[in-house]
PDB file of N, CA and C in Angstrom:
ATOM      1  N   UNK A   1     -16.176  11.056  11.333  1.00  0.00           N
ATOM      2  CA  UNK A   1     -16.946  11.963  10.500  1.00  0.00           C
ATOM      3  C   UNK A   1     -16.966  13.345  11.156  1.00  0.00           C
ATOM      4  N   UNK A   2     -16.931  14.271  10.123  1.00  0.00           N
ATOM      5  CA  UNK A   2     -16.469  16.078  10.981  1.00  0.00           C
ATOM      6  C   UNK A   2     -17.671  16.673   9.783  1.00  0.00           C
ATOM      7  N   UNK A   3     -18.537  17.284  11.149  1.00  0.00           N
ATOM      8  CA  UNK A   3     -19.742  17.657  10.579  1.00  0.00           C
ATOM      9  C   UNK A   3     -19.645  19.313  10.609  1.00  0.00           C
ATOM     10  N   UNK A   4     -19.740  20.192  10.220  1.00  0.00           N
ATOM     11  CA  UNK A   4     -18.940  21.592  10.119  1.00  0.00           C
ATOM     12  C   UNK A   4     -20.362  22.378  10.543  1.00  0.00           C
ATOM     13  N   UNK A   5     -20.765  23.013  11.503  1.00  0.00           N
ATOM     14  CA  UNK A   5     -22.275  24.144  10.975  1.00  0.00           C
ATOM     15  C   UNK A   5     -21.437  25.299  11.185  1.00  0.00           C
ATOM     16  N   UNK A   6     -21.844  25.830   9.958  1.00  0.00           N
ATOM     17  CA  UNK A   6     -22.087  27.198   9.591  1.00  0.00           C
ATOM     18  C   UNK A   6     -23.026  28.339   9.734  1.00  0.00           C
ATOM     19  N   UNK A   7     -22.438  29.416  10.112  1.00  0.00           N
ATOM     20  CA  UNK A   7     -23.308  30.781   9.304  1.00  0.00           C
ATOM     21  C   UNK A   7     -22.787  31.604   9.085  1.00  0.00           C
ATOM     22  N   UNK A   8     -23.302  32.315   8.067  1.00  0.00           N
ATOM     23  CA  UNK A   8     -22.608  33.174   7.176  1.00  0.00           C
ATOM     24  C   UNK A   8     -21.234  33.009   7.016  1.00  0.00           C
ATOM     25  N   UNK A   9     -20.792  31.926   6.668  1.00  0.00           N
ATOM     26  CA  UNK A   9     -19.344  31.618   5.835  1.00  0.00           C
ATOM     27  C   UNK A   9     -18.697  31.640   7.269  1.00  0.00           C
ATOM     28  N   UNK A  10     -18.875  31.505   8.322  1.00  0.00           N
ATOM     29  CA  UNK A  10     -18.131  31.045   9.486  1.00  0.00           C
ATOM     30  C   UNK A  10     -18.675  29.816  10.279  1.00  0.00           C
ATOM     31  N   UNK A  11     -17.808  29.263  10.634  1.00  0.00           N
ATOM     32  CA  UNK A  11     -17.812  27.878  11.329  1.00  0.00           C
ATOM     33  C   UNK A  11     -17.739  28.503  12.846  1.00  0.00           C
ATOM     34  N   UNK A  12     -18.994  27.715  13.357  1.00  0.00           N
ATOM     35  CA  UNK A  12     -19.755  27.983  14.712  1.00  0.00           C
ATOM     36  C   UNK A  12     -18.885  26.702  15.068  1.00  0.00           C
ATOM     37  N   UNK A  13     -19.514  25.707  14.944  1.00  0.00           N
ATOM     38  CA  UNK A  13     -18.885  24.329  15.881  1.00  0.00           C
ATOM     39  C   UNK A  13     -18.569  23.170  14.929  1.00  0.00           C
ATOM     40  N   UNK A  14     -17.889  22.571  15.507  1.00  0.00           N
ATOM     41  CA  UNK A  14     -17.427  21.138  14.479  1.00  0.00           C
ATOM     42  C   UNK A  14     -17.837  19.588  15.415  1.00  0.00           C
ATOM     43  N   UNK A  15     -18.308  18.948  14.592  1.00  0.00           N
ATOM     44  CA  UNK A  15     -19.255  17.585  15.482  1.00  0.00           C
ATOM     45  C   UNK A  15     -18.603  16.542  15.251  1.00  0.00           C
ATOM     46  N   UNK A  16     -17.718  16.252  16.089  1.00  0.00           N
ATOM     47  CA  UNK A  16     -16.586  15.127  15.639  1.00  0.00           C
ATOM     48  C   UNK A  16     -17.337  14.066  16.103  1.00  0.00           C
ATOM     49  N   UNK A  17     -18.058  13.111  15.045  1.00  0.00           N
ATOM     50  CA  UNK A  17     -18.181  11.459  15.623  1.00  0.00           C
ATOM     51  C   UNK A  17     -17.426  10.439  15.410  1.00  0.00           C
ATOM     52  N   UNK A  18     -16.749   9.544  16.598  1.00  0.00           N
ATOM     53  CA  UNK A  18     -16.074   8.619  15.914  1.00  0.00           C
ATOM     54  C   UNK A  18     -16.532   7.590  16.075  1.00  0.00           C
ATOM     55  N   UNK A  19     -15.731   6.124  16.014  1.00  0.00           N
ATOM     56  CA  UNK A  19     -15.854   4.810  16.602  1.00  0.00           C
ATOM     57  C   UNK A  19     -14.916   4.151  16.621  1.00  0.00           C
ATOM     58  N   UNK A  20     -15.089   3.099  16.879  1.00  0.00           N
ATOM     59  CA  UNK A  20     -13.844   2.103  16.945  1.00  0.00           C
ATOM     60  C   UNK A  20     -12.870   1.947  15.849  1.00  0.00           C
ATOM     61  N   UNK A  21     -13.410   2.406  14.430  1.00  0.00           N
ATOM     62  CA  UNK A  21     -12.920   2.397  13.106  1.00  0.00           C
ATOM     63  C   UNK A  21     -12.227   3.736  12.988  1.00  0.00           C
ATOM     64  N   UNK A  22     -12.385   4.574  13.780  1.00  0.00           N
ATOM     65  CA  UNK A  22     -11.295   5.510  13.418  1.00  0.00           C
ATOM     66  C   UNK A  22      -9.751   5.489  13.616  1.00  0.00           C
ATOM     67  N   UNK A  23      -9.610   5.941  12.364  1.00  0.00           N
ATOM     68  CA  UNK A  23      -8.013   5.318  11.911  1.00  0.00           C
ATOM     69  C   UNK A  23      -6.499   5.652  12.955  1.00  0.00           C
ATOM     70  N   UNK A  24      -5.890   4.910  13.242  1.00  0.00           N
ATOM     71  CA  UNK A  24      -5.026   5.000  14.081  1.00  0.00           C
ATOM     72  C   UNK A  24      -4.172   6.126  13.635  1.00  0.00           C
ATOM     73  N   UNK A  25      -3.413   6.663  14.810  1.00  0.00           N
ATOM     74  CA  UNK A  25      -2.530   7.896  15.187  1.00  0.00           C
ATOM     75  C   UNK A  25      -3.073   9.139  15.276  1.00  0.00           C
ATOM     76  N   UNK A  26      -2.728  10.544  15.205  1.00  0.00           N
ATOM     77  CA  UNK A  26      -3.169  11.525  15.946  1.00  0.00           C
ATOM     78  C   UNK A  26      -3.704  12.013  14.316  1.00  0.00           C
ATOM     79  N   UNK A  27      -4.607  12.502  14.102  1.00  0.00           N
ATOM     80  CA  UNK A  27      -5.890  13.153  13.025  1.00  0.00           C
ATOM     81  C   UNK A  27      -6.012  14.285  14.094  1.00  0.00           C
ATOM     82  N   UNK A  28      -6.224  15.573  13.548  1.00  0.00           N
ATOM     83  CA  UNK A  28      -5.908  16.718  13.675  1.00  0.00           C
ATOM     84  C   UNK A  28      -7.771  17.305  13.060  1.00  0.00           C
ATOM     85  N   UNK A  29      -8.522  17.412  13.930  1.00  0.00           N
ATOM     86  CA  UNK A  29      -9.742  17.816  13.055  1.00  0.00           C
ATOM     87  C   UNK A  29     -10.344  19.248  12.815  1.00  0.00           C
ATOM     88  N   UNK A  30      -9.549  19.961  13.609  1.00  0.00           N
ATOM     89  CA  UNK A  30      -9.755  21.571  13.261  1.00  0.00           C
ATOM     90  C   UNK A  30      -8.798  22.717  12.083  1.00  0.00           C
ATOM     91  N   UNK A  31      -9.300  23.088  11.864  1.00  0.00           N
ATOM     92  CA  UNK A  31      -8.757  23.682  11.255  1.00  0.00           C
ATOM     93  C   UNK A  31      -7.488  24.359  11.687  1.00  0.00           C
ATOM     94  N   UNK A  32      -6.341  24.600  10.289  1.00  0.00           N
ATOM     95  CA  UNK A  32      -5.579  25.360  10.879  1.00  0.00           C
ATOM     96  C   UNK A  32      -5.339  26.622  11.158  1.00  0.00           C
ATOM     97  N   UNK A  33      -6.028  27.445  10.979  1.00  0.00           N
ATOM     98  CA  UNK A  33      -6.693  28.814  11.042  1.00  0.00           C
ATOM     99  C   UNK A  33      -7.157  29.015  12.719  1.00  0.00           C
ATOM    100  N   UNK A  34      -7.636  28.430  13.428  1.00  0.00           N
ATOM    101  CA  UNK A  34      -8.459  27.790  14.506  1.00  0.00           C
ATOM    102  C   UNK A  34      -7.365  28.242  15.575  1.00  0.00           C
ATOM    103  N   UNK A  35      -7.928  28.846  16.596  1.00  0.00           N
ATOM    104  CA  UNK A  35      -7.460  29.280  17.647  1.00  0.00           C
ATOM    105  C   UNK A  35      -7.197  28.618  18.634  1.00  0.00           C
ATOM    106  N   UNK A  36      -8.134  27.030  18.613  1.00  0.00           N
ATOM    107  CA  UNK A  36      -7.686  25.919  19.751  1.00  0.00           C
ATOM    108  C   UNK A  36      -7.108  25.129  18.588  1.00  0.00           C
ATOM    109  N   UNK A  37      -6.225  23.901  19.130  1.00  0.00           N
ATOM    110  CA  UNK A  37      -6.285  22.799  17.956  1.00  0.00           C
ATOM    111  C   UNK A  37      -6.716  21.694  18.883  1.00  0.00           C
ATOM    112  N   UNK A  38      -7.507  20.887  17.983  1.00  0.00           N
ATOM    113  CA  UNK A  38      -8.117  19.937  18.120  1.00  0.00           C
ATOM    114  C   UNK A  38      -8.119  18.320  17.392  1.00  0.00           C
ATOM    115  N   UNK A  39      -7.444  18.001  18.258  1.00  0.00           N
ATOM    116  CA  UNK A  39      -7.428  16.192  17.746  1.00  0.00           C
ATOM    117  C   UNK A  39      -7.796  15.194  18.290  1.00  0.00           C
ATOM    118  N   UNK A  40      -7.803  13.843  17.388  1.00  0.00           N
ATOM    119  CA  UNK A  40      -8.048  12.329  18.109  1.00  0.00           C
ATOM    120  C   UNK A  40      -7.182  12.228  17.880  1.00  0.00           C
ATOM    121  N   UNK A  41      -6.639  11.102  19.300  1.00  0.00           N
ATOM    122  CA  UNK A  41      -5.340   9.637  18.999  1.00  0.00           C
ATOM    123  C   UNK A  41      -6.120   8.887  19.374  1.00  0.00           C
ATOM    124  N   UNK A  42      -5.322   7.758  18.342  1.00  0.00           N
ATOM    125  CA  UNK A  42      -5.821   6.196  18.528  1.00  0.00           C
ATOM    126  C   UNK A  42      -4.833   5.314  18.548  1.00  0.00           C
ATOM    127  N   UNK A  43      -4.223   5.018  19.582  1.00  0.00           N
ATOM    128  CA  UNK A  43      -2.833   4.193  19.622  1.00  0.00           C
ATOM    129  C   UNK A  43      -3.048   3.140  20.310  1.00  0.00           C
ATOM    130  N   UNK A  44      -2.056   1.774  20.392  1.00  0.00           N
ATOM    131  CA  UNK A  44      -2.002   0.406  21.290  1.00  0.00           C
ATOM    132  C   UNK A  44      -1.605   1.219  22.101  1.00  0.00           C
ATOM    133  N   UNK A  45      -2.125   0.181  23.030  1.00  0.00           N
ATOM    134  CA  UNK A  45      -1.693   0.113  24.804  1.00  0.00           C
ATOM    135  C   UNK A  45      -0.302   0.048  24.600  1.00  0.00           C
ATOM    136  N   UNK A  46      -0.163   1.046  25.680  1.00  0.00           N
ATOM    137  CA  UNK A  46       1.595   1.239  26.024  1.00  0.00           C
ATOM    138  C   UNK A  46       2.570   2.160  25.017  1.00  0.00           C
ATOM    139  N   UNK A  47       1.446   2.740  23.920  1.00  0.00           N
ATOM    140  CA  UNK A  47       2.308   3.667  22.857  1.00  0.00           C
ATOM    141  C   UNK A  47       2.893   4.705  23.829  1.00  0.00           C
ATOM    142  N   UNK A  48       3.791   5.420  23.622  1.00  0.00           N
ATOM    143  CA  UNK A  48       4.907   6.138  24.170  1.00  0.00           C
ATOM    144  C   UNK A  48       4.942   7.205  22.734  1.00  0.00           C
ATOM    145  N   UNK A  49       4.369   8.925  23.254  1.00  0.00           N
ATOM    146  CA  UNK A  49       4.587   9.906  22.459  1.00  0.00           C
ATOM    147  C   UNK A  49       5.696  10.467  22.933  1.00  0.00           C
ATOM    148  N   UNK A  50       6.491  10.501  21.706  1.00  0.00           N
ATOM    149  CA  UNK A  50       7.803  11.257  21.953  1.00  0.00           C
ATOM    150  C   UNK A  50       7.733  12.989  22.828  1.00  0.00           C
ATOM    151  N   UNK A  51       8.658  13.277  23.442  1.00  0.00           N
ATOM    152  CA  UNK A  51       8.784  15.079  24.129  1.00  0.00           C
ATOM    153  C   UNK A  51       8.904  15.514  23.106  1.00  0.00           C
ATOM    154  N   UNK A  52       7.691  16.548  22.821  1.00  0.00           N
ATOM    155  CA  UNK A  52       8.351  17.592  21.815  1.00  0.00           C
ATOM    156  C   UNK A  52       7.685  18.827  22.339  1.00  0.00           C
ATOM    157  N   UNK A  53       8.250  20.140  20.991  1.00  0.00           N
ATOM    158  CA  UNK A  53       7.777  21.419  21.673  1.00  0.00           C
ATOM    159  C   UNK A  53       6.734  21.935  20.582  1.00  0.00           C
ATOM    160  N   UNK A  54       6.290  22.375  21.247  1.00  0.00           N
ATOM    161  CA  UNK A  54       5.006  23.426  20.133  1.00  0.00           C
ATOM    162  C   UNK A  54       5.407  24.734  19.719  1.00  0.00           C
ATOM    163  N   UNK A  55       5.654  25.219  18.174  1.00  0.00           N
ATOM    164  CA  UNK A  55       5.692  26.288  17.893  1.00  0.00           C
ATOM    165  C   UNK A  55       5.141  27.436  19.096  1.00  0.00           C
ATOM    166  N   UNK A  56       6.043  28.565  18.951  1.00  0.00           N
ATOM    167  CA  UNK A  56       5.314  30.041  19.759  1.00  0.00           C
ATOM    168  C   UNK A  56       4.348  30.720  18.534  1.00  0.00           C
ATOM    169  N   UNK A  57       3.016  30.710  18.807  1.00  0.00           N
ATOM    170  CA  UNK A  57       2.379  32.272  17.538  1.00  0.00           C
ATOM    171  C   UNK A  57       1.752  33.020  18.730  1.00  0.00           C
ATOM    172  N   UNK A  58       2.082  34.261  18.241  1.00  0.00           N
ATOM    173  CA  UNK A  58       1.098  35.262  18.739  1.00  0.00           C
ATOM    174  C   UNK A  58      -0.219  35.283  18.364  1.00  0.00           C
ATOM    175  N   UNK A  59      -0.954  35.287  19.396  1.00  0.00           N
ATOM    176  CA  UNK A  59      -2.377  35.377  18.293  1.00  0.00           C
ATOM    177  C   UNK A  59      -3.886  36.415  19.789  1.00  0.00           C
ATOM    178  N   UNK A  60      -4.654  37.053  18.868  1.00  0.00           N
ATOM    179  CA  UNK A  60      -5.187  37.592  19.302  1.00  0.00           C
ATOM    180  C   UNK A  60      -6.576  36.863  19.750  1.00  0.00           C
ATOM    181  N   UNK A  61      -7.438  36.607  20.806  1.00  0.00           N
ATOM    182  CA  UNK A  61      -8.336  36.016  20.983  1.00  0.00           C
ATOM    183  C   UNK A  61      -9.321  37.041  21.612  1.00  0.00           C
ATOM    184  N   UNK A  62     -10.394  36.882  20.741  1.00  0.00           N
ATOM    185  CA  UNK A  62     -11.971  37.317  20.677  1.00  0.00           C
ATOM    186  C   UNK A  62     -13.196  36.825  21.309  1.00  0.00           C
ATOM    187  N   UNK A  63     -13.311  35.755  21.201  1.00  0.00           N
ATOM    188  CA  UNK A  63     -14.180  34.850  21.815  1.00  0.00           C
ATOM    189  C   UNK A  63     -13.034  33.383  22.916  1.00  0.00           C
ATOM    190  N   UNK A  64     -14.174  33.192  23.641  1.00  0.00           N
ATOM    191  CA  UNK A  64     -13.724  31.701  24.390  1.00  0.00           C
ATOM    192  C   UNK A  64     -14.677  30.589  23.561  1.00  0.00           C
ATOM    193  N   UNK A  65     -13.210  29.873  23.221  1.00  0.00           N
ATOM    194  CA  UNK A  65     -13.406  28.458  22.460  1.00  0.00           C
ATOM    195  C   UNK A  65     -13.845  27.366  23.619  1.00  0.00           C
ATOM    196  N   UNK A  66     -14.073  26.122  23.221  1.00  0.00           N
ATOM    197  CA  UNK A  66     -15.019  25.335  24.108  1.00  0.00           C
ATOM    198  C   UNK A  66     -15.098  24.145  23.211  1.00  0.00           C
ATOM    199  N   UNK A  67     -14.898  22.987  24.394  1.00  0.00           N
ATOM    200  CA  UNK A  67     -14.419  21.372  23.820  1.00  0.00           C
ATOM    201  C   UNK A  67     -15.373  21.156  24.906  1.00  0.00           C
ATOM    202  N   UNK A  68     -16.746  20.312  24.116  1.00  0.00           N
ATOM    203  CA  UNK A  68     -17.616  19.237  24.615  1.00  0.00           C
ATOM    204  C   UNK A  68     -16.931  18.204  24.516  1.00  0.00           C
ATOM    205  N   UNK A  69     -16.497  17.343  25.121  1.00  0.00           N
ATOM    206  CA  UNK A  69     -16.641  15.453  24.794  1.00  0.00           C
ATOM    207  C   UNK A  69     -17.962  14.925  25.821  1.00  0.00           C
ATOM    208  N   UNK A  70     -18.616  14.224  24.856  1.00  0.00           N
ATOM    209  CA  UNK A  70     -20.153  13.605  24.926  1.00  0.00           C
ATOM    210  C   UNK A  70     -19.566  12.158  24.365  1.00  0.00           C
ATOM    211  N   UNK A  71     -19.710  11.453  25.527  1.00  0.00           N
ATOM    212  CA  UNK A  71     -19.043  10.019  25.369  1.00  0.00           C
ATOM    213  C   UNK A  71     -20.211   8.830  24.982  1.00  0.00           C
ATOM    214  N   UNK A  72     -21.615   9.397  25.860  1.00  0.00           N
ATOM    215  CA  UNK A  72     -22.825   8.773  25.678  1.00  0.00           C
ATOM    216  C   UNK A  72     -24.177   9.845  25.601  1.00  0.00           C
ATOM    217  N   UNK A  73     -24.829   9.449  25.137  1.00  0.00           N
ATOM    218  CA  UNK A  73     -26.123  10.319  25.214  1.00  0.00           C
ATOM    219  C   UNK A  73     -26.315  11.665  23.952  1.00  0.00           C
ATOM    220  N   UNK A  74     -27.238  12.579  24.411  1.00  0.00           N
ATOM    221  CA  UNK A  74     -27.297  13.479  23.229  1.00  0.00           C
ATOM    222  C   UNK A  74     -27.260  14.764  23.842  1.00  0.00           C
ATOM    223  N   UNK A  75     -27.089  15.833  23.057  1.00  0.00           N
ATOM    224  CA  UNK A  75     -26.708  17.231  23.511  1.00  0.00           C
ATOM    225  C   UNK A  75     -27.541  17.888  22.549  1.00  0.00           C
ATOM    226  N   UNK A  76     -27.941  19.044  22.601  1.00  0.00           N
ATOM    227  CA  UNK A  76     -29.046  19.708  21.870  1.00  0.00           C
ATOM    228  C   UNK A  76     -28.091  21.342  22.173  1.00  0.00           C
ATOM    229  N   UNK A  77     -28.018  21.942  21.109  1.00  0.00           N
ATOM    230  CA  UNK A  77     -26.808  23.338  20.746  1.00  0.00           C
ATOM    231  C   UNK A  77     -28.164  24.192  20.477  1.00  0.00           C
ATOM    232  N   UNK A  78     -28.275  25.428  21.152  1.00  0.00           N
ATOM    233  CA  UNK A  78     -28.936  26.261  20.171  1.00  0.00           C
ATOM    234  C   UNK A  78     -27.796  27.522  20.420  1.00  0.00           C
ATOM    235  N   UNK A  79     -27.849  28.013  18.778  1.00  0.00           N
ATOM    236  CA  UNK A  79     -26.700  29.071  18.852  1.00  0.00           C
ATOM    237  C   UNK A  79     -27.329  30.572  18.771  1.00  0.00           C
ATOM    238  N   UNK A  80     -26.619  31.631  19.815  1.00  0.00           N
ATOM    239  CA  UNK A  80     -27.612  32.572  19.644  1.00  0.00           C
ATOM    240  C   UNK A  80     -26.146  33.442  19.044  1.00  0.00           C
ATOM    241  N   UNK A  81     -27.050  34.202  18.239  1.00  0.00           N
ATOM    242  CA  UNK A  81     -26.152  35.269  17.518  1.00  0.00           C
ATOM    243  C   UNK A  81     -26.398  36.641  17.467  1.00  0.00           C
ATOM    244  N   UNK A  82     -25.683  37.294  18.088  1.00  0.00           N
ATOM    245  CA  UNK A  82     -25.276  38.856  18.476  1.00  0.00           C
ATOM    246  C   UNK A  82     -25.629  39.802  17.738  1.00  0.00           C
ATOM    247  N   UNK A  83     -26.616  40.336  17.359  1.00  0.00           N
ATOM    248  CA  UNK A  83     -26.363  41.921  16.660  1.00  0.00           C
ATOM    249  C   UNK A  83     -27.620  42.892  16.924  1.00  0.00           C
ATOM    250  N   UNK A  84     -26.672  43.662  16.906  1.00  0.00           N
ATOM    251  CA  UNK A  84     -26.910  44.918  17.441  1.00  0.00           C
ATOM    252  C   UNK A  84     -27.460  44.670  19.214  1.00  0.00           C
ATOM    253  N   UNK A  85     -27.056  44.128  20.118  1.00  0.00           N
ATOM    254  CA  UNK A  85     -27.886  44.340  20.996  1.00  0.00           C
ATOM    255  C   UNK A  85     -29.062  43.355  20.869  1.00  0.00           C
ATOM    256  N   UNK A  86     -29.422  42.609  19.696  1.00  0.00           N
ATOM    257  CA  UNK A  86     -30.311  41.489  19.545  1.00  0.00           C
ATOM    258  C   UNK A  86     -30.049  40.467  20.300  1.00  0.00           C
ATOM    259  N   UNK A  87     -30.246  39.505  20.718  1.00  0.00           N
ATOM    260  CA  UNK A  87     -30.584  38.124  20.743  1.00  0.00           C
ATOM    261  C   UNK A  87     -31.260  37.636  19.714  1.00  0.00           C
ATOM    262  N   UNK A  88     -30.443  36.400  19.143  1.00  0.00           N
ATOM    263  CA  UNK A  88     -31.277  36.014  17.897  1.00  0.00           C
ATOM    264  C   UNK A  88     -31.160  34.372  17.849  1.00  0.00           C
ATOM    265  N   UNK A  89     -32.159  33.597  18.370  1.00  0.00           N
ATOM    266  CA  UNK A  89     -31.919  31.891  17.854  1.00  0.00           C
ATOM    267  C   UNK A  89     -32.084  31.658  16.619  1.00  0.00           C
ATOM    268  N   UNK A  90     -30.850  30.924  16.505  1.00  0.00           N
ATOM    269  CA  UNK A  90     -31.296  30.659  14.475  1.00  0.00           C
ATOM    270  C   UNK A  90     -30.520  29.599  14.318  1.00  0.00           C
ATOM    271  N   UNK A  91     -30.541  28.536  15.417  1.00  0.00           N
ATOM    272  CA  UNK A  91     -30.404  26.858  14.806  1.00  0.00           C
ATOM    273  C   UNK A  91     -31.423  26.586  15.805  1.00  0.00           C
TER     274      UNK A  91
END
């Protein structure tokens, strides 16, 4: 399940929960727009991923992106948002 929060028509963070039922092979859960990419694999013991290469893009980066994995327990996000010189909590 990919839980999306928003503000103002932009995606702050994405809350990937899985379990044992999530469906085998590599699921891709970020967007493709998205400056990191982000996936699950779920393969048998002993799967073997083929060598391959990753496209080159140029791309310009603004902010530093950031991968929690929270395997047990709970995490509490508060997001602060920038303007003018503000500090502003608003989750």
């Amino acid at each position: 399940m990919i839980e999306k929060i928003i503000y103002k028509k932009k995606i702050l963070a994405l809350v990937v929960r899985t379990n044992k039922n999530t469906k085998s092979g590599v699921n891709f859960v970020s967007p493709t727009n998205f400056g990191q990419q982000v996936g699950l694999m779920r393969h048998k013991k002993n799967h073997f991923i083929e060598p391959h290469i990753h496209k080159k893009y140029s791309r310009k980066v603004f902010t530093t992106s950031e991968v929690l994995l929270i395997k047990k327990g709970l995490l509490e996000l508060i997001f602060i948002i920038i303007k003018k010189n503000i500090y502003l909590a608003r989750f």
